[in-house]
PDB file of N, CA and C in Angstrom:
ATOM      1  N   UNK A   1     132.126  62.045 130.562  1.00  0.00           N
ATOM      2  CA  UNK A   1     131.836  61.101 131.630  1.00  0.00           C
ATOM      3  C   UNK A   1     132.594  61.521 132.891  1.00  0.00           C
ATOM      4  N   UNK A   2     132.430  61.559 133.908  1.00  0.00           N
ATOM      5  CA  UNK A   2     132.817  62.107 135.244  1.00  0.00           C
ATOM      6  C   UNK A   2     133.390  60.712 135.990  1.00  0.00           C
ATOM      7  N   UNK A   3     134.293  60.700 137.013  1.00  0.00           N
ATOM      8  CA  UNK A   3     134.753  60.094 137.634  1.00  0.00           C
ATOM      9  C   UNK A   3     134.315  59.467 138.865  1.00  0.00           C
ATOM     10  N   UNK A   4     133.646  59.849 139.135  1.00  0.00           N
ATOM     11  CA  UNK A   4     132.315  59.496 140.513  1.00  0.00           C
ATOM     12  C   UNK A   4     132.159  58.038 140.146  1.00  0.00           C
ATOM     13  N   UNK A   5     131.957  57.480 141.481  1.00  0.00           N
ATOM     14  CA  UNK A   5     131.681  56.093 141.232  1.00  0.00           C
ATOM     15  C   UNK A   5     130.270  56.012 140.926  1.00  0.00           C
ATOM     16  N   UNK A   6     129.821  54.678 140.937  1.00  0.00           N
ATOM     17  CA  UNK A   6     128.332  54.190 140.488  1.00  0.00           C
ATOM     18  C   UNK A   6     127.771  54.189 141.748  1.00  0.00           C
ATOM     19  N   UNK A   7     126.880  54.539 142.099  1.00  0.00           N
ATOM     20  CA  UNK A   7     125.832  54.650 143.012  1.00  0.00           C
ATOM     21  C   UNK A   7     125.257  53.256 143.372  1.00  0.00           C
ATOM     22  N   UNK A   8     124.929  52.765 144.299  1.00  0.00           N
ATOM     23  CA  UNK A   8     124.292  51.683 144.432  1.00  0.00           C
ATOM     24  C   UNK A   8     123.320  51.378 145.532  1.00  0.00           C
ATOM     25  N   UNK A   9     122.032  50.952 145.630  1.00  0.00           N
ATOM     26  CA  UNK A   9     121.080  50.844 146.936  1.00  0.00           C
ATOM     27  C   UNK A   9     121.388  49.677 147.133  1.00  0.00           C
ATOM     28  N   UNK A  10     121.776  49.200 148.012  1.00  0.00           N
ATOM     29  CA  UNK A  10     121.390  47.436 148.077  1.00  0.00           C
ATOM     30  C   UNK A  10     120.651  47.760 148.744  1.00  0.00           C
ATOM     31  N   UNK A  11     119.173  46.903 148.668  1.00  0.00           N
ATOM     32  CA  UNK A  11     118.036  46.185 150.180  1.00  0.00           C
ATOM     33  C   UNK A  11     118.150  44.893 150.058  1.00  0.00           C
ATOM     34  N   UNK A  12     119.344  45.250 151.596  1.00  0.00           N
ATOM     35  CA  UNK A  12     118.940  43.603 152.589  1.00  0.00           C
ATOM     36  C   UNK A  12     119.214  43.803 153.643  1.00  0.00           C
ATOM     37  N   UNK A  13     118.328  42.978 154.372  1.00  0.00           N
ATOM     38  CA  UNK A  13     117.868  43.255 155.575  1.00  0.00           C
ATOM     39  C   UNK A  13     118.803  42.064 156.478  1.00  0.00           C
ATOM     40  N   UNK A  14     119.827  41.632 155.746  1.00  0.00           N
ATOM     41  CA  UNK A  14     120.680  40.615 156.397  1.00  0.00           C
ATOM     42  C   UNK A  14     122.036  41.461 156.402  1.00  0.00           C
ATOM     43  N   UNK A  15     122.026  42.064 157.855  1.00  0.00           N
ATOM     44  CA  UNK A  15     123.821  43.158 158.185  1.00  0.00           C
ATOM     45  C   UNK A  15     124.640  42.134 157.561  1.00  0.00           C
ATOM     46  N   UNK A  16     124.778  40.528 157.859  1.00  0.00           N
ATOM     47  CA  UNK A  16     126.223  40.927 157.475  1.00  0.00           C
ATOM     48  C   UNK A  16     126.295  40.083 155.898  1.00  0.00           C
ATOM     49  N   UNK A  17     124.985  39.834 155.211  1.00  0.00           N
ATOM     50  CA  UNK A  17     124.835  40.223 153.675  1.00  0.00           C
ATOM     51  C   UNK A  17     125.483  40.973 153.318  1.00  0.00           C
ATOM     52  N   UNK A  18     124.787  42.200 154.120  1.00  0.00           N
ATOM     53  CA  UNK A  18     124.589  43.446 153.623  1.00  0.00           C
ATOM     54  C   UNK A  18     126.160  44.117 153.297  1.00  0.00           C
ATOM     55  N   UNK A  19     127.256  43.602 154.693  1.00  0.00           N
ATOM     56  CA  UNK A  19     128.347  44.225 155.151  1.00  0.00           C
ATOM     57  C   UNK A  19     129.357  43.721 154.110  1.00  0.00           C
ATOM     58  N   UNK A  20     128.892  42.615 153.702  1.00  0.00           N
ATOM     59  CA  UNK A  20     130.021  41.380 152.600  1.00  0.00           C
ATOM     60  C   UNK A  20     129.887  42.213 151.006  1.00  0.00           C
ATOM     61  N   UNK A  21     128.684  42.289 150.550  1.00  0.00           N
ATOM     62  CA  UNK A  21     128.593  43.125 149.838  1.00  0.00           C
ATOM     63  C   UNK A  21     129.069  44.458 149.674  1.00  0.00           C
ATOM     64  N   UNK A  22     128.677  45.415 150.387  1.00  0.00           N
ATOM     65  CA  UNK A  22     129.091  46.655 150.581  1.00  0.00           C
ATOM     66  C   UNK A  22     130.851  46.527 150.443  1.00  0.00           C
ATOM     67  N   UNK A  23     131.547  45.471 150.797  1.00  0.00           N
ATOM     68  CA  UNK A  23     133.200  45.523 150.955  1.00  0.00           C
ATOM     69  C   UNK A  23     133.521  44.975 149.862  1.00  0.00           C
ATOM     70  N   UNK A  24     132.865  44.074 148.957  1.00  0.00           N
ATOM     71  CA  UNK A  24     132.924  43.776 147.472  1.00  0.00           C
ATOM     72  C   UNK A  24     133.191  44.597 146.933  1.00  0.00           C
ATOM     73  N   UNK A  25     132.307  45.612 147.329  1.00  0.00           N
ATOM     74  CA  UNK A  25     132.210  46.634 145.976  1.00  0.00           C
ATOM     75  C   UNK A  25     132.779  48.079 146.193  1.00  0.00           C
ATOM     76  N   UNK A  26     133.844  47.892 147.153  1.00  0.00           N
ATOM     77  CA  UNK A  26     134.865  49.265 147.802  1.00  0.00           C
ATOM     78  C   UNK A  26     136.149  49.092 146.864  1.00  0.00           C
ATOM     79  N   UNK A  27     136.570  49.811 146.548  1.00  0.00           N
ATOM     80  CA  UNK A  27     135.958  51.693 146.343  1.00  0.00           C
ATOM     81  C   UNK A  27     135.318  51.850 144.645  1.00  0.00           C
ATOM     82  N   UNK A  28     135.125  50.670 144.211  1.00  0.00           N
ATOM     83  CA  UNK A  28     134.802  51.148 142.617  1.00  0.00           C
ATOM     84  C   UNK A  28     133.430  51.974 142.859  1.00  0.00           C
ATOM     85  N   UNK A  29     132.499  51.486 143.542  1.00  0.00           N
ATOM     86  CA  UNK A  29     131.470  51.761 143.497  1.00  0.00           C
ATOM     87  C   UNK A  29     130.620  52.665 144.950  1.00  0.00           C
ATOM     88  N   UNK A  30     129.838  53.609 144.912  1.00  0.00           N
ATOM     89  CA  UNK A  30     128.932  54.147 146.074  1.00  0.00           C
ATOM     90  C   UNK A  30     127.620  53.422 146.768  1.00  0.00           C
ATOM     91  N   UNK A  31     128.120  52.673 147.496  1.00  0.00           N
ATOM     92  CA  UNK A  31     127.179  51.975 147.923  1.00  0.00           C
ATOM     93  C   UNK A  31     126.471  52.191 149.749  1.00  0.00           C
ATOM     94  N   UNK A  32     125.309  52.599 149.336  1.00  0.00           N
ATOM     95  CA  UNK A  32     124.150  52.479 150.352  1.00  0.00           C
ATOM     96  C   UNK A  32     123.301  51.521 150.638  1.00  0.00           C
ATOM     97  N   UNK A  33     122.727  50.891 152.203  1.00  0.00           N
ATOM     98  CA  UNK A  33     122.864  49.902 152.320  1.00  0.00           C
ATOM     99  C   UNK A  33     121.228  49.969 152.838  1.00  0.00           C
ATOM    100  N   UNK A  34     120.139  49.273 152.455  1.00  0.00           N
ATOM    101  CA  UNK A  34     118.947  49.670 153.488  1.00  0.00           C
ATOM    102  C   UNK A  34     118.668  48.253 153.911  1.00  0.00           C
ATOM    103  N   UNK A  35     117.661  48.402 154.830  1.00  0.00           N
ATOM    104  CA  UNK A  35     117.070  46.883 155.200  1.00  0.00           C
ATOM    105  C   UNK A  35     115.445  47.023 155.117  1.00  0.00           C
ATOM    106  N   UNK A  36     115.194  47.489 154.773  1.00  0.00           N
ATOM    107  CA  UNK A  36     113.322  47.367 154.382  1.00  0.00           C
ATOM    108  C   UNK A  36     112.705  48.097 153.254  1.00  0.00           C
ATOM    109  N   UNK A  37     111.900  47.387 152.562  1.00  0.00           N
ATOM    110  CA  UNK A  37     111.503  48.142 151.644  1.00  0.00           C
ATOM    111  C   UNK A  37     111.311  49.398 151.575  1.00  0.00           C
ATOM    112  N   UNK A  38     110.169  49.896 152.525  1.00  0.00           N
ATOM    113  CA  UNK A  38     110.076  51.125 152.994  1.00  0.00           C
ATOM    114  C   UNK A  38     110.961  52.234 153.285  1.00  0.00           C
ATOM    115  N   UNK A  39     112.547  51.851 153.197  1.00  0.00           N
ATOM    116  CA  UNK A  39     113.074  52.344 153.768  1.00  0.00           C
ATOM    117  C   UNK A  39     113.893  52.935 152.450  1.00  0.00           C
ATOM    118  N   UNK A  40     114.123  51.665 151.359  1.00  0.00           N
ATOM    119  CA  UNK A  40     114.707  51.750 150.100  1.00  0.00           C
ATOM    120  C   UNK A  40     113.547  52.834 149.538  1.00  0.00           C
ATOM    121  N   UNK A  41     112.707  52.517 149.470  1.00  0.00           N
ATOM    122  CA  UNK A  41     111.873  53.189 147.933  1.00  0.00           C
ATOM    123  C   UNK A  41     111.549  54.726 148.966  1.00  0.00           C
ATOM    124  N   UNK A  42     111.732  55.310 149.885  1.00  0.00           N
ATOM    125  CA  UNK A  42     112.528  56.404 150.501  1.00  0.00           C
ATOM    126  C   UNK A  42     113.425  56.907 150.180  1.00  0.00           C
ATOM    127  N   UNK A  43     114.899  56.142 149.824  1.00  0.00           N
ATOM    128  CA  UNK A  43     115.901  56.246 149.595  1.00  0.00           C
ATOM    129  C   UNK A  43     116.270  57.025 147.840  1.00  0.00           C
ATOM    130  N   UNK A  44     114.885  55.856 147.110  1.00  0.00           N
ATOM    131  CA  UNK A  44     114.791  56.209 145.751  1.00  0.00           C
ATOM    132  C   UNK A  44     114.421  57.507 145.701  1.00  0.00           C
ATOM    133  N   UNK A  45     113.356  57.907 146.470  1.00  0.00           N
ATOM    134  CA  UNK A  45     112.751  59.180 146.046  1.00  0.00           C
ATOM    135  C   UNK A  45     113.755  60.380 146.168  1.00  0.00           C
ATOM    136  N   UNK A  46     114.463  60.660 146.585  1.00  0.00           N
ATOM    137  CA  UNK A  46     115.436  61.500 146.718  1.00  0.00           C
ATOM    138  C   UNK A  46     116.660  61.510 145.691  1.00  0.00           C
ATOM    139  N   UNK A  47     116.918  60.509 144.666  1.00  0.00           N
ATOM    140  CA  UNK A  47     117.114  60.534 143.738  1.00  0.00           C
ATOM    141  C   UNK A  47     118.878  60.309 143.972  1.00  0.00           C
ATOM    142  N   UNK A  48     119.438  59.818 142.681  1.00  0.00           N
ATOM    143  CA  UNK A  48     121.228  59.772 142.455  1.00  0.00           C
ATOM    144  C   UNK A  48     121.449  58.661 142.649  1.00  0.00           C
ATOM    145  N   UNK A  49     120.333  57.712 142.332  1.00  0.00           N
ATOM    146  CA  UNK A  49     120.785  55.723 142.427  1.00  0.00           C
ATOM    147  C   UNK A  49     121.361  55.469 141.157  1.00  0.00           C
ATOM    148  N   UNK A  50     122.259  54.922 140.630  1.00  0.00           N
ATOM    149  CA  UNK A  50     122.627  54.269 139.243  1.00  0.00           C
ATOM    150  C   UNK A  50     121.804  53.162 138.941  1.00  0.00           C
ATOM    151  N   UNK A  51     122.087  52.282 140.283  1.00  0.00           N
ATOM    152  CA  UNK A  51     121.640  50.694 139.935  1.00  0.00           C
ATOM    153  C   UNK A  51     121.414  50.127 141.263  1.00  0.00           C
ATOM    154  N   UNK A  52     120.380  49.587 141.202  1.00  0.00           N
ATOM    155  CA  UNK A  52     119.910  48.403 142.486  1.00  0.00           C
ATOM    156  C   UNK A  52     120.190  47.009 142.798  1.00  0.00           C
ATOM    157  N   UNK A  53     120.947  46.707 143.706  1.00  0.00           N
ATOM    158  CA  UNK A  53     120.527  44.984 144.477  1.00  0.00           C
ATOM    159  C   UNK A  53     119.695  45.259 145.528  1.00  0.00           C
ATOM    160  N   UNK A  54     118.934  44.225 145.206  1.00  0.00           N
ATOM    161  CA  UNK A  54     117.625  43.945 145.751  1.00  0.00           C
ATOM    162  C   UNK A  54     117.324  42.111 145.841  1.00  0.00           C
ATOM    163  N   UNK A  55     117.467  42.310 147.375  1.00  0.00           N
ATOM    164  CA  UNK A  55     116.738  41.297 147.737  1.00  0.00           C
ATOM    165  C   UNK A  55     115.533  41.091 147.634  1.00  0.00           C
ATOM    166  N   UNK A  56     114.230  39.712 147.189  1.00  0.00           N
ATOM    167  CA  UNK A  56     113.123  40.423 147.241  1.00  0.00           C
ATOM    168  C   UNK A  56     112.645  40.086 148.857  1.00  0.00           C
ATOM    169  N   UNK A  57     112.937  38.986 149.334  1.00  0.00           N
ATOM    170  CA  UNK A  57     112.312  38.645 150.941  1.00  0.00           C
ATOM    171  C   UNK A  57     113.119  39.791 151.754  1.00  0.00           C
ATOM    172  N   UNK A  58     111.659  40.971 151.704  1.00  0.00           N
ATOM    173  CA  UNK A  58     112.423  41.389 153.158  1.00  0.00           C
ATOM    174  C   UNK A  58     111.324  41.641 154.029  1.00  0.00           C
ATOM    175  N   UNK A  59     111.664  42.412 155.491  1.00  0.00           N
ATOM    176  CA  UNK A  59     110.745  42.301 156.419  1.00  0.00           C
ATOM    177  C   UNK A  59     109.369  43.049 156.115  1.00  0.00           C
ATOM    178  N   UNK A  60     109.447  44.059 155.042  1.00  0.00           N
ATOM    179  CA  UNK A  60     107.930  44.382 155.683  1.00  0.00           C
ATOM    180  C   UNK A  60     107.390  44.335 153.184  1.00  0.00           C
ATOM    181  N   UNK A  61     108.148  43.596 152.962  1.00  0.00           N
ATOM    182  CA  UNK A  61     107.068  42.942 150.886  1.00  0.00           C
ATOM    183  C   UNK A  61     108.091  41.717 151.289  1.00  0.00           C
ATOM    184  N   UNK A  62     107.637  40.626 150.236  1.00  0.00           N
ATOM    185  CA  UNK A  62     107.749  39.416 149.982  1.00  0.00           C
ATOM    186  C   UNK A  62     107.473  38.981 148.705  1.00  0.00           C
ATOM    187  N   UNK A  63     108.984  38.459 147.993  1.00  0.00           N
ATOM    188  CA  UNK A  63     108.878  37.954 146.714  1.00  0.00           C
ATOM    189  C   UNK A  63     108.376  38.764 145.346  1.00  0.00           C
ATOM    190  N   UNK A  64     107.617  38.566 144.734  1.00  0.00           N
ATOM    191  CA  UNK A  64     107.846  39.605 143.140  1.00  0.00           C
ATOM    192  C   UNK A  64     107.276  41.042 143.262  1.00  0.00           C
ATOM    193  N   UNK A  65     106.191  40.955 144.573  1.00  0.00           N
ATOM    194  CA  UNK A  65     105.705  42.131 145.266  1.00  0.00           C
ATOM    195  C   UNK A  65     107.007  43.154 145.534  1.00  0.00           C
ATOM    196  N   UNK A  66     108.342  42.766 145.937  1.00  0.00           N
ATOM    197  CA  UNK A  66     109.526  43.850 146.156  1.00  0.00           C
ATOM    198  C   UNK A  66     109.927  44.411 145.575  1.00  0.00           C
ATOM    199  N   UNK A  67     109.957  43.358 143.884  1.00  0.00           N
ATOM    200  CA  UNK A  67     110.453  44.084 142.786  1.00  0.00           C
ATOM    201  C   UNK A  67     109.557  45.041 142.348  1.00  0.00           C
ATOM    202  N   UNK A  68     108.322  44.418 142.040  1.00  0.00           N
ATOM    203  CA  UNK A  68     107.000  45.557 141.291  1.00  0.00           C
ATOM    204  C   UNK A  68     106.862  46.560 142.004  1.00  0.00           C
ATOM    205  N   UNK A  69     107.249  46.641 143.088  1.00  0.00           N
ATOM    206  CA  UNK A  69     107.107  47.893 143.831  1.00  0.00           C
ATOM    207  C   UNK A  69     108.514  49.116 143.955  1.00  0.00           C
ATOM    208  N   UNK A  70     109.293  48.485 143.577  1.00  0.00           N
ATOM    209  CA  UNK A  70     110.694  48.710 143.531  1.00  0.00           C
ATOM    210  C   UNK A  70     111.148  49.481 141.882  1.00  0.00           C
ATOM    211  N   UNK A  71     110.349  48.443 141.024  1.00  0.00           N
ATOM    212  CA  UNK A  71     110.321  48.928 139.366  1.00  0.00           C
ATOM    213  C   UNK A  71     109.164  50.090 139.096  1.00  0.00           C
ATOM    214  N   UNK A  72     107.913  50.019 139.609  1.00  0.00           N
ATOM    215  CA  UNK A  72     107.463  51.252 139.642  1.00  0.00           C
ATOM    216  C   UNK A  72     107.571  52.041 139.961  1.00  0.00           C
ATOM    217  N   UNK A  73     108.609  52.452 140.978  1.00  0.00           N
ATOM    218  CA  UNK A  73     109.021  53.635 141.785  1.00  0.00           C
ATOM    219  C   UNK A  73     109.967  54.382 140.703  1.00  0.00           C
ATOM    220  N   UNK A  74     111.323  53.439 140.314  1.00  0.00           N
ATOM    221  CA  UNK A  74     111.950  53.924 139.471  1.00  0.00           C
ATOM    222  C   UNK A  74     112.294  52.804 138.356  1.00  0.00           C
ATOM    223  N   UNK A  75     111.404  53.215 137.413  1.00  0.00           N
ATOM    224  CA  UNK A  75     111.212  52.081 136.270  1.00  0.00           C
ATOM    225  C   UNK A  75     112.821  51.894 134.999  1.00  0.00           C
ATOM    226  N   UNK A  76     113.701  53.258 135.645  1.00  0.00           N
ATOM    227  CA  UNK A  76     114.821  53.654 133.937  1.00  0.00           C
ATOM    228  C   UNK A  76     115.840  52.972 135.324  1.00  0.00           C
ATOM    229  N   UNK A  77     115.924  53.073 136.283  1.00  0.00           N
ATOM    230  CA  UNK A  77     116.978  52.039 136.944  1.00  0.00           C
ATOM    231  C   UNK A  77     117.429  50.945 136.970  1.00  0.00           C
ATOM    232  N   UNK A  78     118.488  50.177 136.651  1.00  0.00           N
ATOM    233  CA  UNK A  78     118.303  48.926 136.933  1.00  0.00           C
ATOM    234  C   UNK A  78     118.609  47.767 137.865  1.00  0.00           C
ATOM    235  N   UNK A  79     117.654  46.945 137.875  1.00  0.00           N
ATOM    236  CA  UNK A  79     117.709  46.014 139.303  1.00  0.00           C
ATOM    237  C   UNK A  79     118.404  44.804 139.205  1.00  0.00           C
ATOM    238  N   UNK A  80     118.833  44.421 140.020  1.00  0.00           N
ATOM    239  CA  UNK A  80     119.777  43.382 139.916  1.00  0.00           C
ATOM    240  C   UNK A  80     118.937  42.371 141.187  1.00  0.00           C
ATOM    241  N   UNK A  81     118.418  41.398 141.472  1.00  0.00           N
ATOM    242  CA  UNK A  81     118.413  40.479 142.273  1.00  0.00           C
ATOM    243  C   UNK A  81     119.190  40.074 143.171  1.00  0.00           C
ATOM    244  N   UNK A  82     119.062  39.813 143.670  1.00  0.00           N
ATOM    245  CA  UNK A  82     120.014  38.904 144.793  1.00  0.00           C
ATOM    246  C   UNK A  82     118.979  37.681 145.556  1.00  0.00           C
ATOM    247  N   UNK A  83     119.329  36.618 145.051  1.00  0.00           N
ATOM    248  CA  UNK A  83     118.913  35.551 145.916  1.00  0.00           C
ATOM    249  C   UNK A  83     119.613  34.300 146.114  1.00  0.00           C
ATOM    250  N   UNK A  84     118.913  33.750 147.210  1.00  0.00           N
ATOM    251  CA  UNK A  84     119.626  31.896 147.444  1.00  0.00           C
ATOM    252  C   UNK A  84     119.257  31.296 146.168  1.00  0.00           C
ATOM    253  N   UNK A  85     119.903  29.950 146.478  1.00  0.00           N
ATOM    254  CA  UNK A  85     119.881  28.783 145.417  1.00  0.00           C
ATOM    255  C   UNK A  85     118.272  28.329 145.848  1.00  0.00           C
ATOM    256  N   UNK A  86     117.710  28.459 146.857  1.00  0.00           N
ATOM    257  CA  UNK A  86     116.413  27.899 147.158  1.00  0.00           C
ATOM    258  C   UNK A  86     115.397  28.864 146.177  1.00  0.00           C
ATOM    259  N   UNK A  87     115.522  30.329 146.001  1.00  0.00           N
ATOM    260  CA  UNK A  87     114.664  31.263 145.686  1.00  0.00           C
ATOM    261  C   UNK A  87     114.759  31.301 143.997  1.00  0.00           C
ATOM    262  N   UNK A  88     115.454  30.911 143.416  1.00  0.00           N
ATOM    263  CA  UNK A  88     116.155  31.333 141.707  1.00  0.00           C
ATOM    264  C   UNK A  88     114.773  31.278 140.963  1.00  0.00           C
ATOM    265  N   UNK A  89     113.736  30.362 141.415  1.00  0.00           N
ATOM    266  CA  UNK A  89     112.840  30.502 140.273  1.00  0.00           C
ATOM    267  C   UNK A  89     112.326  31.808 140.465  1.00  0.00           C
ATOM    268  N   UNK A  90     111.690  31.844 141.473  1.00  0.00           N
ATOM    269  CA  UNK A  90     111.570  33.970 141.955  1.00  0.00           C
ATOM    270  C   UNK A  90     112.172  34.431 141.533  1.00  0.00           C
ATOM    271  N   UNK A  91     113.860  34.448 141.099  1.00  0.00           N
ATOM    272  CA  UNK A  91     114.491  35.356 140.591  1.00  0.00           C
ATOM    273  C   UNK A  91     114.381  35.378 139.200  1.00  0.00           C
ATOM    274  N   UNK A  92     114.196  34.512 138.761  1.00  0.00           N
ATOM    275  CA  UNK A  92     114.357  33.998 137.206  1.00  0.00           C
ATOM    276  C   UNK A  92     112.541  34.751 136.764  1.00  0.00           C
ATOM    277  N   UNK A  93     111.457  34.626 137.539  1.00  0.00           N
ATOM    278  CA  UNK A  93     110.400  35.505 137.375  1.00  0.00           C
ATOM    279  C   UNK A  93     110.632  37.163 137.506  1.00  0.00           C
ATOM    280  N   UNK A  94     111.326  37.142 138.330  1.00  0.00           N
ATOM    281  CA  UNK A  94     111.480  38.872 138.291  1.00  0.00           C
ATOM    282  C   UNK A  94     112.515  39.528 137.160  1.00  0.00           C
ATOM    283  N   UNK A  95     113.568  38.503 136.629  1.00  0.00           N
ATOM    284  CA  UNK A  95     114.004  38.873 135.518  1.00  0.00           C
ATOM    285  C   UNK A  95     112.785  38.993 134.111  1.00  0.00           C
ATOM    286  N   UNK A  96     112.261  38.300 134.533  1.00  0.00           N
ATOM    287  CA  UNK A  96     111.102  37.689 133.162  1.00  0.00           C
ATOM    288  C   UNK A  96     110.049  39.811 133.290  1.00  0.00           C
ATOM    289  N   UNK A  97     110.125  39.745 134.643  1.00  0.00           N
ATOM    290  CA  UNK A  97     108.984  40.675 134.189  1.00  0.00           C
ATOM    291  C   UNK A  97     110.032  42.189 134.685  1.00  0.00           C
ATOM    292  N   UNK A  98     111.004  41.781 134.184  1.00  0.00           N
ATOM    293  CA  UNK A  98     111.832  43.139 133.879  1.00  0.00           C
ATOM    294  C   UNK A  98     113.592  43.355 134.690  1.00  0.00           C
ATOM    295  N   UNK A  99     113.441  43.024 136.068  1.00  0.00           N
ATOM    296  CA  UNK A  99     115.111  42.803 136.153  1.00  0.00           C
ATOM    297  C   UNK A  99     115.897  42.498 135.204  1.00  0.00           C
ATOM    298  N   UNK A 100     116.832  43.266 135.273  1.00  0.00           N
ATOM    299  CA  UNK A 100     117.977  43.169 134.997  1.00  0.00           C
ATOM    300  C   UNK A 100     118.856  41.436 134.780  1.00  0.00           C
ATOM    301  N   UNK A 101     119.182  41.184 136.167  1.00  0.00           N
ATOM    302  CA  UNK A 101     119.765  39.832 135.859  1.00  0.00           C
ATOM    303  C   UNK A 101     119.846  39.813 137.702  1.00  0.00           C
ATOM    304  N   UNK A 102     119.862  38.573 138.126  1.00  0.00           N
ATOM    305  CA  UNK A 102     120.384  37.801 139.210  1.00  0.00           C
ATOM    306  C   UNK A 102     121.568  37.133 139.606  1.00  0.00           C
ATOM    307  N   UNK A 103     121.733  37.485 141.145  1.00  0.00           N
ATOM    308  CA  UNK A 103     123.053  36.853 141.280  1.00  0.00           C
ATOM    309  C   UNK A 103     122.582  35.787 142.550  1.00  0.00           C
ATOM    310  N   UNK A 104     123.212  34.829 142.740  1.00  0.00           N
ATOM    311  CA  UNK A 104     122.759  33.988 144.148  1.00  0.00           C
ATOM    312  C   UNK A 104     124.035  34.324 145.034  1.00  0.00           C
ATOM    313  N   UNK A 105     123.377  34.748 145.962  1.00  0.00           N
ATOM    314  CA  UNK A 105     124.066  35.230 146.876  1.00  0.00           C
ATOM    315  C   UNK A 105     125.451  34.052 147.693  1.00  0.00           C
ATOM    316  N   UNK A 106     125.146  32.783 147.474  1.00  0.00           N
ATOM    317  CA  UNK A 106     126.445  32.156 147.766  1.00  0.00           C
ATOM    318  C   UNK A 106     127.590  31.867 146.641  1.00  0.00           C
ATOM    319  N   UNK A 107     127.062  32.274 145.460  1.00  0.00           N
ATOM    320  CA  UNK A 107     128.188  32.277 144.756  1.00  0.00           C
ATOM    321  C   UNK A 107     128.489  33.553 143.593  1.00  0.00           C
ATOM    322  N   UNK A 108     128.228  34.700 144.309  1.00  0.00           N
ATOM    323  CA  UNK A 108     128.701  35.714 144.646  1.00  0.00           C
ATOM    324  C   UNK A 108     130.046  36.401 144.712  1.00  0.00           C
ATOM    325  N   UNK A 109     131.093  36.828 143.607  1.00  0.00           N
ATOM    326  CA  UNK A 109     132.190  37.505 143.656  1.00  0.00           C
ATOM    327  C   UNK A 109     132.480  39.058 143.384  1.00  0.00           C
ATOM    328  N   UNK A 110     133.641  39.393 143.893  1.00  0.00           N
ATOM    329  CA  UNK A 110     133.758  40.813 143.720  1.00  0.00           C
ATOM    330  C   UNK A 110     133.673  41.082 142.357  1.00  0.00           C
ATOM    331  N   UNK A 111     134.364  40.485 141.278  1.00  0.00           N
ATOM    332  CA  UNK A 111     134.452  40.764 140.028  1.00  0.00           C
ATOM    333  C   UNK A 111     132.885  40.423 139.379  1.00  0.00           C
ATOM    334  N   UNK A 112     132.233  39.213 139.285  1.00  0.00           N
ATOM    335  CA  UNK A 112     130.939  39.345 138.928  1.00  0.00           C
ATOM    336  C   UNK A 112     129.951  40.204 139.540  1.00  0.00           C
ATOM    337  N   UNK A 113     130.143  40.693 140.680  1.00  0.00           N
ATOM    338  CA  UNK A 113     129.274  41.481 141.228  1.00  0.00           C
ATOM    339  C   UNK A 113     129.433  42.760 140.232  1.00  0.00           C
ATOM    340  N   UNK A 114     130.631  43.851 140.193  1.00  0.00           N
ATOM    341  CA  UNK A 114     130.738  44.825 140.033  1.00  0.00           C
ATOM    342  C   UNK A 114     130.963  44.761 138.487  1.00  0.00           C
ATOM    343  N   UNK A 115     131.057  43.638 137.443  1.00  0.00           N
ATOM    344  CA  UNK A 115     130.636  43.441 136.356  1.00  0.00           C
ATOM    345  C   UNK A 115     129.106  43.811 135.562  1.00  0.00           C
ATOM    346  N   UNK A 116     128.236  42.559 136.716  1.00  0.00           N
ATOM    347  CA  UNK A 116     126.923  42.789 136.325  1.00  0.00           C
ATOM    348  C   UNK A 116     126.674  44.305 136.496  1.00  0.00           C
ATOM    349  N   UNK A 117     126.888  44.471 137.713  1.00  0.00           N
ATOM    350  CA  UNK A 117     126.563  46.517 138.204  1.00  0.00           C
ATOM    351  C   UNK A 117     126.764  47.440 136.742  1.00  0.00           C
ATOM    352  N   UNK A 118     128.031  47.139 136.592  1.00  0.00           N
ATOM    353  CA  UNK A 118     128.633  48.024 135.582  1.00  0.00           C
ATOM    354  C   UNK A 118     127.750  47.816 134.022  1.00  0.00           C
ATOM    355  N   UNK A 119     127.727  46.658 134.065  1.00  0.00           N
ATOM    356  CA  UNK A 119     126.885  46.310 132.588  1.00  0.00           C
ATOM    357  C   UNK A 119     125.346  46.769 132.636  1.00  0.00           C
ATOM    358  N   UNK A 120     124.964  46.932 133.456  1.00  0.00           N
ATOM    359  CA  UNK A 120     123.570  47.100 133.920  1.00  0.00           C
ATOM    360  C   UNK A 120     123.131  48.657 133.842  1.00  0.00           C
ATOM    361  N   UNK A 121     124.300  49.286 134.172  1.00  0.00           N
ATOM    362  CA  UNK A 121     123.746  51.071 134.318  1.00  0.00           C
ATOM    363  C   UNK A 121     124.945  51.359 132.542  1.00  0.00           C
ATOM    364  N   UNK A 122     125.369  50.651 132.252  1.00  0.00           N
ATOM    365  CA  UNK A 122     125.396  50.569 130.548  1.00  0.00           C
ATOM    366  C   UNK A 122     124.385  50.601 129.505  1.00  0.00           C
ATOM    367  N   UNK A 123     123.306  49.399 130.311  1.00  0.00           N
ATOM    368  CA  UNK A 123     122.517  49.521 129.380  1.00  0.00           C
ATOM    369  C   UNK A 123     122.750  47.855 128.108  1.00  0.00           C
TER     370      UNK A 123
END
């Protein structure tokens, strides 16, 4: 096993989401930060992701459309959710049809964050 941290894409298209996260997860983990779908499943193709957070509302897919498009790209990765307390049944569907697990983004910690991560590219 090598010493390199875990790789990570987050897509969200909310900077300072995006910025709160990214400082969660310093230095255990390698984290890259996108804001549009288009921009992530780009990101995938070039390959060396461990594990994904993924918002699914972003500016240019919406809702289970982010994930299915996100899981077909790279189906052996795994995705982690990220949503509000308003969105959970969406999340709780995208676990159903294959995510990983969800976190709601307001109650959200460094240690559960980089838990789930870690358990997730475990397996």
């Amino acid at each position: 096993m090598t010493n390199s941290p875990i790789s990570v894409l987050l897509f969200e298209d909310n900077p300072i989401h995006a910025r709160l996260l990214q400082n969660l997860l310093k230095p255990e983990f390698a984290v890259e930060a996108v804001d549009s779908l288009a921009a992530g499943l780009a990101r995938l193709e070039a390959g060396g992701i461990d594990a994904i957070l993924l918002d699914l509302v972003l500016p240019d897919s919406q809702e289970l459309a982010t994930f299915e498009r996100v899981k077909a790209t790279v189906p052996n990765i795994p995705v982690l959710v990220l949503t509000g307390l308003d969105d959970e049944v969406l999340a709780e569907e995208a676990v159903a049809a294959g995510a990983r697990d969800y976190l709601i983004k307001t109650q959200i910690n460094g240690e559960s964050l980089a838990r789930s991560i870690r358990e997730a590219v475990a397996g």
